[in-house]
Structures are given as structure tokens and as C-alpha cells.
N, C-alpha and C. Protein backbone atom coordinates (compact mmCIF):
# COMPACT_ATOMS: atom_id res chain seq x y z
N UNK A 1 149.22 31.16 -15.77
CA UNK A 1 149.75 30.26 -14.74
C UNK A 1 151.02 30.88 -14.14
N UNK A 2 151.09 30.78 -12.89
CA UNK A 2 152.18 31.46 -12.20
C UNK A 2 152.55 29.93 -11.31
N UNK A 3 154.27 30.62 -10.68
CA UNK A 3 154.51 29.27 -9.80
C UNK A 3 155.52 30.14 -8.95
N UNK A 4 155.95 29.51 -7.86
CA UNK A 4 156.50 30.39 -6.79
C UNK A 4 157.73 29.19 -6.72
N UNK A 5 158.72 29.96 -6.67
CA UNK A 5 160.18 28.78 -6.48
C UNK A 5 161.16 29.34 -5.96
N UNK A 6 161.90 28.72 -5.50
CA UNK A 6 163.10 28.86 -4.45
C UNK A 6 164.20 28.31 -4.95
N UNK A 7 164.97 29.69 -4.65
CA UNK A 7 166.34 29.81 -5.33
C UNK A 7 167.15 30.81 -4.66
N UNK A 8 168.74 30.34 -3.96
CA UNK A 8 169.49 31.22 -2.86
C UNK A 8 168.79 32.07 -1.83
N UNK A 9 168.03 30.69 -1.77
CA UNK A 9 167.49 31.40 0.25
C UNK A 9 166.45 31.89 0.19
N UNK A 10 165.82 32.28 -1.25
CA UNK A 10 165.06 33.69 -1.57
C UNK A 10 163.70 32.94 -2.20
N UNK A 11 162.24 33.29 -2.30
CA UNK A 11 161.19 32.91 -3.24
C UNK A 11 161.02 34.01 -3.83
N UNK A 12 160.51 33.34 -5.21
CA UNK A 12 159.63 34.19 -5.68
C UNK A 12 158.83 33.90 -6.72
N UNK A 13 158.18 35.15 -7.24
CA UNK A 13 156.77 34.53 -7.86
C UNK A 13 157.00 34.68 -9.52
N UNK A 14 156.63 33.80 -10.20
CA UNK A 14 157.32 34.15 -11.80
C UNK A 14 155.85 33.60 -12.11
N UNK A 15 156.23 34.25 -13.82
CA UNK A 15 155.46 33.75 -14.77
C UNK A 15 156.13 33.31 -16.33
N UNK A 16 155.92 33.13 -17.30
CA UNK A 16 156.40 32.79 -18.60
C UNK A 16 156.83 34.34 -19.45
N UNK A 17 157.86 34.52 -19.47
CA UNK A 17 158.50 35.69 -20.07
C UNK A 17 158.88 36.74 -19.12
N UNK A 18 158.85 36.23 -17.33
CA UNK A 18 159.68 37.42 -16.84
C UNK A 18 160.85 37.37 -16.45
N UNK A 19 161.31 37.99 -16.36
CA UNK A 19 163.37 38.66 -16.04
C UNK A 19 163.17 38.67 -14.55
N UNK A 20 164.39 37.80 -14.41
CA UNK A 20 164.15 37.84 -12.62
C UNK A 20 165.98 38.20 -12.19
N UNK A 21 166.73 38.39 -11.26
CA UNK A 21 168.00 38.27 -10.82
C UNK A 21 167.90 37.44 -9.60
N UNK A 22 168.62 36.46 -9.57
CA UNK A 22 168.67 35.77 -8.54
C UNK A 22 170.05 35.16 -8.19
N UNK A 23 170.47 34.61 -6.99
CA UNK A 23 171.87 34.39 -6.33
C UNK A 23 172.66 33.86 -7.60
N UNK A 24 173.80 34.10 -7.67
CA UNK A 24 174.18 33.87 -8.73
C UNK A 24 174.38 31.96 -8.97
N UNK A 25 174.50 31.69 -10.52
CA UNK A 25 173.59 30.28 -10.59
C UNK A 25 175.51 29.87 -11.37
N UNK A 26 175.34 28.74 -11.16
CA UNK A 26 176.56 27.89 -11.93
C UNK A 26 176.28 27.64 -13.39
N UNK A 27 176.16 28.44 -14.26
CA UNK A 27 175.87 28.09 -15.96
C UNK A 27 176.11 30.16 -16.68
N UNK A 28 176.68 29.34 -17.61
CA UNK A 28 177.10 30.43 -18.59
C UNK A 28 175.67 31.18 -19.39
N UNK A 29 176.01 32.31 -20.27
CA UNK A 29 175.02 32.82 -20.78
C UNK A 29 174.75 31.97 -21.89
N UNK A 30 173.23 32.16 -22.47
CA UNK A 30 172.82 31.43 -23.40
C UNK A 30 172.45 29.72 -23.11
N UNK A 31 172.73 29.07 -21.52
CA UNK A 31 172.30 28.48 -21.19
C UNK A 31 170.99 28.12 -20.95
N UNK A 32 170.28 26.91 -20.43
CA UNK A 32 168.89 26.83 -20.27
C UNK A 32 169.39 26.00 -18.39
N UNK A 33 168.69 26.61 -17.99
CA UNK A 33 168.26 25.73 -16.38
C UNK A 33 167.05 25.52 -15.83
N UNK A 34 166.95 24.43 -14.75
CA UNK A 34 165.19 24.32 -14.23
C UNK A 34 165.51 24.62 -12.85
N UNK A 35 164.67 25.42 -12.66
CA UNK A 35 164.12 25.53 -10.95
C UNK A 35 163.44 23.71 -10.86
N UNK A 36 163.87 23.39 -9.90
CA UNK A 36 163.45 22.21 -9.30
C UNK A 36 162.96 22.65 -7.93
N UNK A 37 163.02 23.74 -7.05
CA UNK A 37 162.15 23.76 -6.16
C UNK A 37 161.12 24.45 -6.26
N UNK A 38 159.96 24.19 -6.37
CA UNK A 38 158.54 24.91 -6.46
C UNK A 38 157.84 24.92 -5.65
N UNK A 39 157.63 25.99 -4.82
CA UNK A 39 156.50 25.82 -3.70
C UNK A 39 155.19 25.61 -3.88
N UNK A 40 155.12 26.25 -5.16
CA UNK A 40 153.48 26.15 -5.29
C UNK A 40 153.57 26.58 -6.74
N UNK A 41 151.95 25.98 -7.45
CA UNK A 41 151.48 26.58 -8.86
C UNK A 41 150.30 27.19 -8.66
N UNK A 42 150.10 28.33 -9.61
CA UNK A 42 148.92 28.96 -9.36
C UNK A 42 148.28 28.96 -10.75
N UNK A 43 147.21 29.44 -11.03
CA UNK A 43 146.12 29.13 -11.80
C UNK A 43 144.63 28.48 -11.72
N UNK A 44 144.36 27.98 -12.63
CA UNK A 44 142.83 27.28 -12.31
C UNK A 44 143.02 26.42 -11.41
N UNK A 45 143.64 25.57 -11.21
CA UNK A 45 143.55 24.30 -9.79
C UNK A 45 144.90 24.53 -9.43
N UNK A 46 145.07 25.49 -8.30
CA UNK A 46 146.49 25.81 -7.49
C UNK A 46 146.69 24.64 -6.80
N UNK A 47 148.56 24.59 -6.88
CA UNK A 47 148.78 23.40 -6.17
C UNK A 47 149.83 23.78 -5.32
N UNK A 48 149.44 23.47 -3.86
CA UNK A 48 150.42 24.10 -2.38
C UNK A 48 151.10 22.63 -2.49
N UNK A 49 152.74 23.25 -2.42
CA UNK A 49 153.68 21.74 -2.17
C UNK A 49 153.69 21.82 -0.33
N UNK A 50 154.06 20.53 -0.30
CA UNK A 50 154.72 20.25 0.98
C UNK A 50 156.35 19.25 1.96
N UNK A 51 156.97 20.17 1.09
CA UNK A 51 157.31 21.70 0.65
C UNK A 51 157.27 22.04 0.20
N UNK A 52 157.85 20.88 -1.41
CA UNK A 52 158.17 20.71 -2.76
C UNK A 52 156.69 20.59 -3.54
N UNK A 53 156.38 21.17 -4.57
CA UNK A 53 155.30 20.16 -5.38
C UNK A 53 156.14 19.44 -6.38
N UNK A 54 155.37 17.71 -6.21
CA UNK A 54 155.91 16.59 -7.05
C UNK A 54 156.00 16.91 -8.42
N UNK A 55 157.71 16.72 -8.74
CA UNK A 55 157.28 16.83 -10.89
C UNK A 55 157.00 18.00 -10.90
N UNK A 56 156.92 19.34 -10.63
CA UNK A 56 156.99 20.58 -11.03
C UNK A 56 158.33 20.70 -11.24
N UNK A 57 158.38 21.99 -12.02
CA UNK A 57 159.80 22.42 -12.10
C UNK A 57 159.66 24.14 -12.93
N UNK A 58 160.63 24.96 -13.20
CA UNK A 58 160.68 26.53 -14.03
C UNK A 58 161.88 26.34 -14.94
N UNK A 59 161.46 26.30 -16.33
CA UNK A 59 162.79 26.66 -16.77
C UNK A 59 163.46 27.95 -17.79
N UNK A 60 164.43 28.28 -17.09
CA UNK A 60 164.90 29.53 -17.71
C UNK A 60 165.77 30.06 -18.37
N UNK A 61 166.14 30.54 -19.24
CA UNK A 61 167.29 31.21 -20.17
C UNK A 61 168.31 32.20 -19.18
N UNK A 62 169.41 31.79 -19.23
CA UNK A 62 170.35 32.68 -18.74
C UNK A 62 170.59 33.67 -19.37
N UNK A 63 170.57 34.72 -19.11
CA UNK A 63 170.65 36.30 -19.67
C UNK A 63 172.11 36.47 -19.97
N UNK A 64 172.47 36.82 -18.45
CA UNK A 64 174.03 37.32 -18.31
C UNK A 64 174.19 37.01 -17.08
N UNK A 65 175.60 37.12 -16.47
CA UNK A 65 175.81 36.98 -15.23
C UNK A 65 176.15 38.30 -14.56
N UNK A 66 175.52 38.99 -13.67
CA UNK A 66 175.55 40.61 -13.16
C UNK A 66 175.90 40.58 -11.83
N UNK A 67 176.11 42.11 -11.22
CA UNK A 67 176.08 42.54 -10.11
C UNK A 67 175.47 43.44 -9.80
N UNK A 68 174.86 43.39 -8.65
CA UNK A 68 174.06 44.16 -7.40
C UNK A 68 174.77 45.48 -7.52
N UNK A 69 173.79 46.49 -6.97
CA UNK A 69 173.70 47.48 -6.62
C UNK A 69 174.87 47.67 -5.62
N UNK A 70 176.03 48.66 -5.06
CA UNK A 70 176.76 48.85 -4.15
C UNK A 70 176.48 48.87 -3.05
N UNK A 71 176.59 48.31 -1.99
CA UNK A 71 176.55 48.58 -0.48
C UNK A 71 177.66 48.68 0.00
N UNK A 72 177.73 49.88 0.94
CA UNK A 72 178.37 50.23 2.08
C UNK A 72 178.21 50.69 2.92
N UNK A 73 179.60 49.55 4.07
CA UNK A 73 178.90 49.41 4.97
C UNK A 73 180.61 50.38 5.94
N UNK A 74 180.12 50.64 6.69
CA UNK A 74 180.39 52.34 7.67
C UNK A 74 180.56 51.94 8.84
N UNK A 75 181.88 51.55 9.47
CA UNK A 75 181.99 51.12 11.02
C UNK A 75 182.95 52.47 11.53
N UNK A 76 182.55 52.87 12.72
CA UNK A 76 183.53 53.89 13.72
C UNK A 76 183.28 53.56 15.09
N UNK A 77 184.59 53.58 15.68
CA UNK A 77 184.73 53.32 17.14
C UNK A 77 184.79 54.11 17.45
N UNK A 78 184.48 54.82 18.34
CA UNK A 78 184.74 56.44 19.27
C UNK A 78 185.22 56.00 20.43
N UNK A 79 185.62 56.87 21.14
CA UNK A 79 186.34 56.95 22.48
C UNK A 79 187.82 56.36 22.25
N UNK A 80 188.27 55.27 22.64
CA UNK A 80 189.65 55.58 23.25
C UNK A 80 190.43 55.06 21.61
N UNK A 81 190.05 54.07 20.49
CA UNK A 81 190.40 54.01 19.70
C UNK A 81 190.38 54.85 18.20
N UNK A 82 189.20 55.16 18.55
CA UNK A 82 188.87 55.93 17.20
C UNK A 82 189.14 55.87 15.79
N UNK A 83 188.93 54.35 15.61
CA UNK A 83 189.12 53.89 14.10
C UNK A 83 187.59 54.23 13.38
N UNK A 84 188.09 54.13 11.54
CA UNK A 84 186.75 54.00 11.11
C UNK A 84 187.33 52.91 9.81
N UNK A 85 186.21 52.20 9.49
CA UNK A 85 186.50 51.34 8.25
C UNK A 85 185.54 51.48 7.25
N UNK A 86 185.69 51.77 5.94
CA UNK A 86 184.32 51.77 5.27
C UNK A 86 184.81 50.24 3.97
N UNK A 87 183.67 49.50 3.88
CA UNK A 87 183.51 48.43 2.99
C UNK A 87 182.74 48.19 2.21
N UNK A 88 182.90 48.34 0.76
CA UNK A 88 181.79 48.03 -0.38
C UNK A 88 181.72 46.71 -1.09
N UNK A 89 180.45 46.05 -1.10
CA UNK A 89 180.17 45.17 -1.69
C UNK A 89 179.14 45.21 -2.79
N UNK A 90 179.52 44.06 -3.98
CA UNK A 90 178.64 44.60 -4.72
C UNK A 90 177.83 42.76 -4.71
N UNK A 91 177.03 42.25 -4.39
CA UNK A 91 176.56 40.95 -4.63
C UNK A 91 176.67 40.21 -6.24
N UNK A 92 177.03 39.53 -6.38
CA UNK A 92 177.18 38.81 -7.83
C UNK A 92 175.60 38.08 -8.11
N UNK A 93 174.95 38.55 -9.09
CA UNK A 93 173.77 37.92 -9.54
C UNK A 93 173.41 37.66 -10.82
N UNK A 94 172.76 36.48 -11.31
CA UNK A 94 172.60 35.82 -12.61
C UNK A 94 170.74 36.45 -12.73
N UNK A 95 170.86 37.21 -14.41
CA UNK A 95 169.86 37.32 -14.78
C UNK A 95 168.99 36.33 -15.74
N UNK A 96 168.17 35.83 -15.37
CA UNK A 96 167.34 34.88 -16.40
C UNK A 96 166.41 35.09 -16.65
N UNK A 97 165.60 34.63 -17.84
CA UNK A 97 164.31 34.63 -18.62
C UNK A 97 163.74 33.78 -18.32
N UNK A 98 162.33 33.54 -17.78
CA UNK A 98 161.15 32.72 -17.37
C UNK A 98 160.64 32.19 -18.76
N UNK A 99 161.19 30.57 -19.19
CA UNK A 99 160.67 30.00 -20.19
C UNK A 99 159.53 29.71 -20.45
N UNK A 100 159.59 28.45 -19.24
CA UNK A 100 158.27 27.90 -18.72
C UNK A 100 157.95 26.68 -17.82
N UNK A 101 156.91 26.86 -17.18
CA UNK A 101 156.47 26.46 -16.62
C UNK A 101 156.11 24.88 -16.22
N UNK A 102 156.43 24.23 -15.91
CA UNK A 102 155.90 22.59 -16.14
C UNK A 102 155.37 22.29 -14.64
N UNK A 103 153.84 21.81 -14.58
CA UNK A 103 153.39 21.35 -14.07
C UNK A 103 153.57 19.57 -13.58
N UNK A 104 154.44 19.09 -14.14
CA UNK A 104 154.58 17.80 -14.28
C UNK A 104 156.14 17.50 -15.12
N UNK A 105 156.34 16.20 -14.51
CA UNK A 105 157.60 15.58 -15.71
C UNK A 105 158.83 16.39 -15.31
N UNK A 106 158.97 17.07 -14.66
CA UNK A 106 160.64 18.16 -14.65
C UNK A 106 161.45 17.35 -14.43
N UNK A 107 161.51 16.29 -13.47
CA UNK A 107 162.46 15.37 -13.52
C UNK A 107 162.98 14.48 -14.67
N UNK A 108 162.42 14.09 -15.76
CA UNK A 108 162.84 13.48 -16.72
C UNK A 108 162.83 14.70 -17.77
N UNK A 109 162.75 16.05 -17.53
CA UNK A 109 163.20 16.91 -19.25
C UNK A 109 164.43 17.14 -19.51
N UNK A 110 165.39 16.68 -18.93
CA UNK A 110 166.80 16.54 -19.02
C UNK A 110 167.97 17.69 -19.06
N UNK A 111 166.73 19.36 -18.64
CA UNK A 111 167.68 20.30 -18.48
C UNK A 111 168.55 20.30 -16.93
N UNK A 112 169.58 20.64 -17.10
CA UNK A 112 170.44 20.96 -15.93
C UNK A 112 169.73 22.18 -14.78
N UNK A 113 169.68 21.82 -13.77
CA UNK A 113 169.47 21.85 -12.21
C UNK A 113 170.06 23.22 -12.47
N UNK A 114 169.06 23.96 -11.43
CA UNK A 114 169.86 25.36 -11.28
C UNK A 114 169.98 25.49 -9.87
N UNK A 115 171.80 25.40 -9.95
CA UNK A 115 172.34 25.40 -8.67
C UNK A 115 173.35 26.48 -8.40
N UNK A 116 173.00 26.76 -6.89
CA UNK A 116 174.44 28.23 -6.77
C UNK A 116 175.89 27.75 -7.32
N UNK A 117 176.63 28.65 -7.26
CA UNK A 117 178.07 28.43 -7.75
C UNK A 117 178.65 28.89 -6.58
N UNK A 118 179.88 28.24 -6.39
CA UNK A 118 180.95 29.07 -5.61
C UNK A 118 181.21 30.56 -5.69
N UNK A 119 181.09 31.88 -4.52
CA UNK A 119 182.03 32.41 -4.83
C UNK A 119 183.35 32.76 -5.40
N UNK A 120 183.66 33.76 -6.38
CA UNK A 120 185.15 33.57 -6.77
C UNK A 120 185.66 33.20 -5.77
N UNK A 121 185.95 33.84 -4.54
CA UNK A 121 186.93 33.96 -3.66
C UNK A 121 186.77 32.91 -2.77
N UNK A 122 186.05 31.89 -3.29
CA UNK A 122 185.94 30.57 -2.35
C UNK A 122 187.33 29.81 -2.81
N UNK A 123 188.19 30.25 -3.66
CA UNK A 123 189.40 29.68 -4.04
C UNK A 123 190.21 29.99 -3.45
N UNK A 124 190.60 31.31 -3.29
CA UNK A 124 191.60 32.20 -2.80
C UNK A 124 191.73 31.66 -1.04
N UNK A 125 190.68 31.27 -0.30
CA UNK A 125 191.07 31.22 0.99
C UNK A 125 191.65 30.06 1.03
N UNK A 126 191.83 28.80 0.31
CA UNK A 126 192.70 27.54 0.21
C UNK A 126 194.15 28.23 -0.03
N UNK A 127 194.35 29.44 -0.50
CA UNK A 127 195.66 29.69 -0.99
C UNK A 127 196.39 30.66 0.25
N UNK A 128 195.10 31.40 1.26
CA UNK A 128 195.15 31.92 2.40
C UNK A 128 196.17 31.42 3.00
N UNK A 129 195.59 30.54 3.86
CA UNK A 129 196.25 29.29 4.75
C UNK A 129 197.64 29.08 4.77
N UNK A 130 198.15 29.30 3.27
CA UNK A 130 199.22 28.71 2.82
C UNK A 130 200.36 29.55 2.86
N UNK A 131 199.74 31.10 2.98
CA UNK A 131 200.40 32.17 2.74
C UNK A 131 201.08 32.11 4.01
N UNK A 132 199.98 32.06 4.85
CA UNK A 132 200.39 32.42 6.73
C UNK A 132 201.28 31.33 6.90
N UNK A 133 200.75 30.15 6.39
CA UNK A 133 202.24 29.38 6.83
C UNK A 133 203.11 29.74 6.30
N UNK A 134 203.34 30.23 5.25
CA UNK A 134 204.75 30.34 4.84
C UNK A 134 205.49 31.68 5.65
N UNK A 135 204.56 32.38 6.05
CA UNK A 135 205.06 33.52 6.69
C UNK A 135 205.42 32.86 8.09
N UNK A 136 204.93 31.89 8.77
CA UNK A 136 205.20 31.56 10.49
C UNK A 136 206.33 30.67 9.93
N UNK A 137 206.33 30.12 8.39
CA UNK A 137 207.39 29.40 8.68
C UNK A 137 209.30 30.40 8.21
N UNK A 138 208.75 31.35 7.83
CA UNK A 138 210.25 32.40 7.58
C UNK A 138 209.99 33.23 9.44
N UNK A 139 209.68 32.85 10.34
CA UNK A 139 209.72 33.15 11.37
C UNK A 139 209.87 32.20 12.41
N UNK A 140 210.84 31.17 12.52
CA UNK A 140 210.46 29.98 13.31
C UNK A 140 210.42 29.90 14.78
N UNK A 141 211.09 31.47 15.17
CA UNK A 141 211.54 31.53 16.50
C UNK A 141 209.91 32.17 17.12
N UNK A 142 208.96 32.65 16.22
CA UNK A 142 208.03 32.84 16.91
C UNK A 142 207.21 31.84 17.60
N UNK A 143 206.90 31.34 18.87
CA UNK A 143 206.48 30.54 19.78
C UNK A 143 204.94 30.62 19.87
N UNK A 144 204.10 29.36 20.55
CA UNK A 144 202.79 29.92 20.48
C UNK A 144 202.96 30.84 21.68
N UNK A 145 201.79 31.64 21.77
CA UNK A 145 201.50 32.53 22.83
C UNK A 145 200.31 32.17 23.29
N UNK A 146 199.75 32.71 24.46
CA UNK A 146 198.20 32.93 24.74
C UNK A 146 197.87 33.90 24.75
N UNK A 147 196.67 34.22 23.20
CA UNK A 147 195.95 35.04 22.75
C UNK A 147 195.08 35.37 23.80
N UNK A 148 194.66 34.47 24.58
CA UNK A 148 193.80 35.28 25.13
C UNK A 148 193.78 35.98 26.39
N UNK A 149 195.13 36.33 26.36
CA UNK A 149 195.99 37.98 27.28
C UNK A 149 195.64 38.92 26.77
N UNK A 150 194.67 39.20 25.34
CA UNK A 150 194.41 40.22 25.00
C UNK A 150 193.31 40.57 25.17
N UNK A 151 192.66 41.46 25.67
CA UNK A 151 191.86 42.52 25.64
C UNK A 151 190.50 42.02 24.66
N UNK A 152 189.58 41.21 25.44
CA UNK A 152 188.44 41.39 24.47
C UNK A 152 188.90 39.65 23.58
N UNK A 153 189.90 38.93 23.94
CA UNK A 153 190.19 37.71 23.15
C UNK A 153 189.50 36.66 24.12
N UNK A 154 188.72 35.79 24.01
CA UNK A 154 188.26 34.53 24.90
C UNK A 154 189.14 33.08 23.92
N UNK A 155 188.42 32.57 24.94
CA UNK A 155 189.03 31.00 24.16
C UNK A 155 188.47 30.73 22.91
N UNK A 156 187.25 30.80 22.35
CA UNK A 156 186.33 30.57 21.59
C UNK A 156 187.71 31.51 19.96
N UNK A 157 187.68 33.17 20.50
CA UNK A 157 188.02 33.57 19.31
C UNK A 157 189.61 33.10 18.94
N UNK A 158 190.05 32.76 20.25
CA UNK A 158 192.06 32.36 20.27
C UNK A 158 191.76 31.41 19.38
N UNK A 159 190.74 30.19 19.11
CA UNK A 159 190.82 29.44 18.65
C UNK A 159 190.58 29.63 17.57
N UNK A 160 190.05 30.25 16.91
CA UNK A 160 189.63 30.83 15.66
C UNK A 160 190.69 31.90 14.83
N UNK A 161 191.58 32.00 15.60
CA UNK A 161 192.62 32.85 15.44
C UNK A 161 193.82 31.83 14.92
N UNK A 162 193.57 31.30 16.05
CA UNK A 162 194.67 29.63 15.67
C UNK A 162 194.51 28.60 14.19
N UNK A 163 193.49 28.69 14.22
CA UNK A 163 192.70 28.22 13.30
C UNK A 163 193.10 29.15 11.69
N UNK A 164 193.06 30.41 11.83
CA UNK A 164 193.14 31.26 10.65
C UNK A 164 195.14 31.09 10.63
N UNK A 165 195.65 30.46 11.44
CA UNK A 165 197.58 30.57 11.12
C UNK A 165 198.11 31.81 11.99
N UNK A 166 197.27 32.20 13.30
CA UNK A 166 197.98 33.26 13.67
C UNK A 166 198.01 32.23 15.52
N UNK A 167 199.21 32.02 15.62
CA UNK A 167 199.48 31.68 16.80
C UNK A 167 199.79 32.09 17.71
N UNK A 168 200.84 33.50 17.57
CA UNK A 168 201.50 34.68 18.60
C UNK A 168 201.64 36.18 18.18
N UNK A 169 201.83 36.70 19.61
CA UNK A 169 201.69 38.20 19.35
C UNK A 169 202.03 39.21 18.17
N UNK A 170 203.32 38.10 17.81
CA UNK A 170 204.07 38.79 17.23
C UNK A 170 203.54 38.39 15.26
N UNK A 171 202.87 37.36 15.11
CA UNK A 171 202.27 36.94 13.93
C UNK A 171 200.96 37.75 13.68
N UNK A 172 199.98 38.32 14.75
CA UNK A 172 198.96 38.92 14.69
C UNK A 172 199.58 40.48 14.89
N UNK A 173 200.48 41.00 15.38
CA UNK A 173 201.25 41.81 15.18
C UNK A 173 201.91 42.33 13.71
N UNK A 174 202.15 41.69 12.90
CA UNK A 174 202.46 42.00 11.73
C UNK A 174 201.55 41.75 10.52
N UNK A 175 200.02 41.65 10.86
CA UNK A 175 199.09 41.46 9.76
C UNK A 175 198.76 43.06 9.17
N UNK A 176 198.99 43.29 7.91
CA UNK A 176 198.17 44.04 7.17
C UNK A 176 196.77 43.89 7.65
N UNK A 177 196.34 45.66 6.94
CA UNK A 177 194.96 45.43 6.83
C UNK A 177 193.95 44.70 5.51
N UNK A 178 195.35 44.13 4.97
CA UNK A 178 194.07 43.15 4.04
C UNK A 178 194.13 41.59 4.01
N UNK A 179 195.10 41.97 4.75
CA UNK A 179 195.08 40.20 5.71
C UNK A 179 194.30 39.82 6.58
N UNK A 180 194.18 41.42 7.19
CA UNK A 180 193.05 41.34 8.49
C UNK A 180 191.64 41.21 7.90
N UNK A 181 191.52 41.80 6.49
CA UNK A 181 190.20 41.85 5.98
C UNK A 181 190.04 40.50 5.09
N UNK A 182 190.94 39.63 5.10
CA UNK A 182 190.29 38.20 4.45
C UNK A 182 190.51 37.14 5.37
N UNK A 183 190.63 37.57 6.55
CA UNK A 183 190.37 36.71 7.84
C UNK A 183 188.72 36.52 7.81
N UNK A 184 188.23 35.30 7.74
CA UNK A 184 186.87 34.86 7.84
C UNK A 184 186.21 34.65 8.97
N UNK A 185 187.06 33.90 9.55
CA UNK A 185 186.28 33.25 10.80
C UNK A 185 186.28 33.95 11.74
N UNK A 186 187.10 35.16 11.94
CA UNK A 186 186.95 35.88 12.91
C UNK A 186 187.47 37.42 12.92
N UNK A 187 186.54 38.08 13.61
CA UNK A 187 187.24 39.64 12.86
C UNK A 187 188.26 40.23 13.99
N UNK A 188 188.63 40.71 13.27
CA UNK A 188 190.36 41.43 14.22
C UNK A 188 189.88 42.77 14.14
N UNK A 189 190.32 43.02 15.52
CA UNK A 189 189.75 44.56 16.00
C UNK A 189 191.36 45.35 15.82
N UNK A 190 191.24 46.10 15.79
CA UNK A 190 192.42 47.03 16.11
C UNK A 190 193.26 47.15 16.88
N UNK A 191 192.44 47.20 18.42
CA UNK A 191 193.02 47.38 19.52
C UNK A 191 193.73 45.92 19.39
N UNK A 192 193.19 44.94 19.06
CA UNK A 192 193.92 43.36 19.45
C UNK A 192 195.51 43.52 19.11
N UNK A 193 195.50 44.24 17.49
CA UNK A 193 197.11 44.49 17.00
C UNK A 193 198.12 45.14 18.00
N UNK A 194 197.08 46.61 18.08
CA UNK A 194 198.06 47.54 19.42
C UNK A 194 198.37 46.99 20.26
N UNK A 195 197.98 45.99 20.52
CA UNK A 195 197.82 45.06 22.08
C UNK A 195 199.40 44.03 21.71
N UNK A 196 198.99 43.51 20.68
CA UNK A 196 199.66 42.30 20.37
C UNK A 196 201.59 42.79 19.76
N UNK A 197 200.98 43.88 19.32
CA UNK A 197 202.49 45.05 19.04
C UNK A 197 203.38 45.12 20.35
N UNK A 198 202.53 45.34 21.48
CA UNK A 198 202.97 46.01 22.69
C UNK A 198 203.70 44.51 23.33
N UNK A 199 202.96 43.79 23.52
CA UNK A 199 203.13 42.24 23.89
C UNK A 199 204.50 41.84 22.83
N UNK A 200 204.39 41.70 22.05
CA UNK A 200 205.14 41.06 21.14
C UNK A 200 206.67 41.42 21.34
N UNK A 201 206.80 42.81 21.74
CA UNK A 201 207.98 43.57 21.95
C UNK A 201 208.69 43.35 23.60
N UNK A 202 207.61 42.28 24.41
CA UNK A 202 208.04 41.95 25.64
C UNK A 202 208.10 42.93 26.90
């Protein structure tokens, strides 16, 4: 008997005793969890959910909690700026053991739901926020400006800029590049700084 279930965006197809890695899950090692979404069971009388099949469920042994393979990723501007940035990520993923299978009843076997977890760094950007203010606030004479005098800035990203604690030339002017790199909502080009350097100085 095989069953197909969905877990961080992703399906896939298991059976009883296989090792799978999947988005990383909220439970420690030596834990037990159930897939509660099942698309389908296979075997002698296959059953197609729609979406879900009723009362199915997978449950699995937490291995360890791992990481992905390295990616990097390789940006260069040519012509008049000529920056390059290189960035490695490694994805965080939970390995588990395929217990078994239940065709029925998952809702009342009383193991815990296997659900994503927060990123670590889903903490750190609450502490973001806090930083930049404290920096606009040891700067009080800096005024808002309009961002979008710069080069390549519309209303859409000023606002998103505003939004991240950077209000004037002279605040987007003095960001590091790893300030610039835990800016979320919107990415900061290079030229915007040179721009905002030049501006800032009147």
C-alpha cells in the first residue's frame, strides 16, 4: 500500500519504511507526526481524494532535523555599475521514517499534526525594525525625503522602503551591506545608495 501526501508545497509518494526529507516540520527528533493531507491511497481499491481523502492520514518518525544541499546564487551588473553579489543558501529540512499508513481513523489517533515551523530568522526581523528605529532615532534631523527621485524608485518600492524604516537619502545612504541583505520586502540596488549618497550630501 502506498499513499501520496502533501507536505511544504511539495507531494509525494511514500510507503511503510521509507526516509523521505521534507520542508522542515515543527517537532524534535525521536518524535512521531501524521501527515493529515493525503491525496490519494494506492493498492487493491485506490482511493483519489477530493482533495483530501476522508480519515486518511501517514505517520512518521522524526529522524533528525537537516540541511539541503548548497545553492548559489551569482548576480553581476555590467555596464555602468559593475557590481557582483554571490549568495549561499542552504534550505533547512526534517528527515523522517514512513511508519504507517492509515486508511481510516487519523483524526482520532491522537498523534500531533505535522506542521511547518517558522524559519529561525522569522524572529530576527521583529528585532530588524527596531534596530532602524533606533538608528533614525540617534538621527532626528534626518527629514522624510522623496525616494522616488531616485533612479529606478516608483511609488510602489518608496513605500516598501518606508515600510522597511528607511525614510531619507541620507538613512538609505548609510545602510551596510547586511542591512541591505536582510531588507525583505524590497531589494536595494546599488546604484539607489550612490544615488542616495549623492542626494543626501545636497
Amino acid at each position: 500500500m502506498f499513499a501520496v501526501l502533501k507536505t511544504g508545497g511539495k507531494q509525494y509518494k511514500v510507503q511503510a519504511g521509507d526516509m523521505l526529507r521534507v520542508e522542515k516540520l515543527a517537532a524534535d527528533a525521536g518524535e512521531k507526526v501524521q501527515f493529515n493531507d493525503v491525496l490519494m491511497l494506492g493498492g487493491d481499491a485506490p482511493v483519489v481524494g477530493a482533495p483530501f481523502v476522508e480519515g486518511a492520514g501517514v505517520q512518521a518518525e522524526v529522524i533528525e532535523q537537516v540541511k539541503g544541499d548548497k545553492v548559489i546564487k551569482f548576480v553581476k551588473r555590467r555596464r555602468k555599475h559593475s557590481s557582483k553579489r554571490t549568495v549561499g543558501h542552504r534550505q533547512k529540512l526534517t528527515l523522517v521514517k514512513i511508519t504507517d499508513i492509515l486508511a481510516s481513523g487519523a483524526d482520532k489517533s491522537g498523534i500531533k499534526a505535522a506542521t511547518g515551523s517558522a524559519p529561525a530568522g522569522d524572529s530576527a526581523p521583529a528585532a530588524k525594525p527596531v534596530k532602524k528605529a533606533e538608528a533614525k532615532a540617534d538621527t532626528p534631523s534626518a527629514a522624510a525625503d522623496d525616494l522616488t527621485a531616485l533612479t529606478g524608485v516608483g511609488p510602489a518600492a518608496a513605500k516598501k522602503l518606508n515600510e522597511a524604516g528607511i525614510e531619507s537619502f541620507a538613512a538609505l545612504a548609510a545602510l551596510s551591506d547586511e542591512q541591505i541583505a536582510a531588507i525583505e520586502t524590497v531589494k536595494v540596488k546599488p546604484e539607489w545608495v550612490e544615488q542616495a549618497k549623492e542626494l543626501a550630501k545636497g
